[in-house]
C-alpha atoms as a PDB file:
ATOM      1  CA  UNK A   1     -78.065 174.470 291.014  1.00  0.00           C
ATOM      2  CA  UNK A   2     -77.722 177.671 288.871  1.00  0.00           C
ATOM      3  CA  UNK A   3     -74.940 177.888 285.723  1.00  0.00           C
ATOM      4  CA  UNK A   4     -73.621 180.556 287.552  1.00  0.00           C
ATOM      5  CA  UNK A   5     -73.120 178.621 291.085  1.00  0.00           C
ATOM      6  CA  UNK A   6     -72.118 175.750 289.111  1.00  0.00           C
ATOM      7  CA  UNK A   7     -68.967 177.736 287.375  1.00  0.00           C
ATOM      8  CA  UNK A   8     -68.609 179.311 290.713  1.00  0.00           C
ATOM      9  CA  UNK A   9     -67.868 175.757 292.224  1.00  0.00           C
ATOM     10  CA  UNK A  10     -65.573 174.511 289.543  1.00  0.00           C
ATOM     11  CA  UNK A  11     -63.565 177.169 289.556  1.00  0.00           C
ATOM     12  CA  UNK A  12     -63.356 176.782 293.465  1.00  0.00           C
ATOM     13  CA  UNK A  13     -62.289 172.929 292.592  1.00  0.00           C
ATOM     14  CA  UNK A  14     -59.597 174.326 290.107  1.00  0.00           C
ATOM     15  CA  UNK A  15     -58.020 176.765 292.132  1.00  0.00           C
ATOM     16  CA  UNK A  16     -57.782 174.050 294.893  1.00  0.00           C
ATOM     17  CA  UNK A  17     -56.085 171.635 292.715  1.00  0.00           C
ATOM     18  CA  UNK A  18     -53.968 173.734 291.370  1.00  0.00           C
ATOM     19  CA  UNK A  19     -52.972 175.126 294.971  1.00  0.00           C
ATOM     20  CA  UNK A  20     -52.135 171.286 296.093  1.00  0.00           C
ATOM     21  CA  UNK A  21     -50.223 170.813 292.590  1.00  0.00           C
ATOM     22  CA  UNK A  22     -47.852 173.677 293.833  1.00  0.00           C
ATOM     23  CA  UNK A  23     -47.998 172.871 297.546  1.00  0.00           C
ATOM     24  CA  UNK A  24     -46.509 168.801 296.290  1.00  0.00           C
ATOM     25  CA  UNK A  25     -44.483 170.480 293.783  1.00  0.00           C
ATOM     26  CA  UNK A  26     -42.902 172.623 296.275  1.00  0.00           C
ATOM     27  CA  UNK A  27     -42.305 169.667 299.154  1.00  0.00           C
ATOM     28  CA  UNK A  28     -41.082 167.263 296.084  1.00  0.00           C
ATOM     29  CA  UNK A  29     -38.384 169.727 295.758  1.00  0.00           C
ATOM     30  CA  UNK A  30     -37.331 169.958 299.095  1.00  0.00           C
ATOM     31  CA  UNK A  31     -36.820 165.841 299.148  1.00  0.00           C
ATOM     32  CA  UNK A  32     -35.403 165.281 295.288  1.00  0.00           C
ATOM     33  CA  UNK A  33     -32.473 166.044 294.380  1.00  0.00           C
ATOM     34  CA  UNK A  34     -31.292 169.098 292.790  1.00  0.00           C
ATOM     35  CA  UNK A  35     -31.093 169.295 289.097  1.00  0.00           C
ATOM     36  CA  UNK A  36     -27.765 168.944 287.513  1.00  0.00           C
ATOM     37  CA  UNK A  37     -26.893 171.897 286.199  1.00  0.00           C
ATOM     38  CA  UNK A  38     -27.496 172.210 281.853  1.00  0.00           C
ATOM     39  CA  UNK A  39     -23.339 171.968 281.725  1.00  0.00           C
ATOM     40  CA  UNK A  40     -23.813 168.575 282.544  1.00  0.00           C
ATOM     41  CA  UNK A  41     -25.877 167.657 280.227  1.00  0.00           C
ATOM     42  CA  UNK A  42     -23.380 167.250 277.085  1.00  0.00           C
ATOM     43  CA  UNK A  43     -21.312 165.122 279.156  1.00  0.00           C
ATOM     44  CA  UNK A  44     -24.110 162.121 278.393  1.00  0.00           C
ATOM     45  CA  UNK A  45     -23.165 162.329 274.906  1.00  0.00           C
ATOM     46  CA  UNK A  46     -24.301 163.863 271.543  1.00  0.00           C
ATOM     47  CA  UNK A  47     -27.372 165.648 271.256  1.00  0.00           C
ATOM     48  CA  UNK A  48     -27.666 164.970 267.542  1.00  0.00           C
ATOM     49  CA  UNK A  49     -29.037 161.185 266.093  1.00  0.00           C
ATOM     50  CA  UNK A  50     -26.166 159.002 264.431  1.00  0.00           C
ATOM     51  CA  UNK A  51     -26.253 159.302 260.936  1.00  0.00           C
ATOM     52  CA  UNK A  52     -27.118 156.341 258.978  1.00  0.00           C
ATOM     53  CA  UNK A  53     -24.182 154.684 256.905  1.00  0.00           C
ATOM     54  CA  UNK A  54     -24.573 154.662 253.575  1.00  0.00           C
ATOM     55  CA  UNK A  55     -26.104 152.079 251.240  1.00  0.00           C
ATOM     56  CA  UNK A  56     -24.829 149.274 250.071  1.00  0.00           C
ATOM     57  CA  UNK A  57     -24.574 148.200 246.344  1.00  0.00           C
ATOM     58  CA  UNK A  58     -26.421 144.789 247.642  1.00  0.00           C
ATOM     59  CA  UNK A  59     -29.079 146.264 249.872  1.00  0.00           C
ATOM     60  CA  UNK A  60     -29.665 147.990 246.518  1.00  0.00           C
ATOM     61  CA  UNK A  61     -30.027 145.586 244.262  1.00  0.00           C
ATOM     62  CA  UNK A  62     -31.966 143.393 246.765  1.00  0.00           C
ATOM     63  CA  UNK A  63     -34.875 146.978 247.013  1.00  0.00           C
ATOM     64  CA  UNK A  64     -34.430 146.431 242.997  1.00  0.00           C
ATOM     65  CA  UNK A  65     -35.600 142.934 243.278  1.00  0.00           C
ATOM     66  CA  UNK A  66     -38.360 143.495 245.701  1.00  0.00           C
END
């Protein structure tokens, strides 16, 4: 088999995964649920980490020891 028939082929295969990625994608859809809508997502809480407490003066001296 030539290069070119070769790259000919797998470009073939490519085009006909990526048509059955979008033909799933598009019947997924059609059974999931919709997404909720980006309002809804700041009702699950904050988007920002926690921040850590601060140190205490005997976690200190105990990372002095070590």
């Amino acid at each position: 088999m030539s290069t070119k028939a070769a790259r000919r082929e797998y470009l073939q295969a490519v085009a006909e995964f990526e048509r059955a990625c979008r033909t799933f994608a598009s019947g997924m859809e059609q059974v999931l649920e919709p997404q909720a809508p980006a309002a809804a997502a700041g009702l699950f809480g904050p988007r920002k980490p926690a921040r850590r407490t601060a140190r205490t003066p005997r976690a200190i001296e105990h990372a002095r020891k070590a």
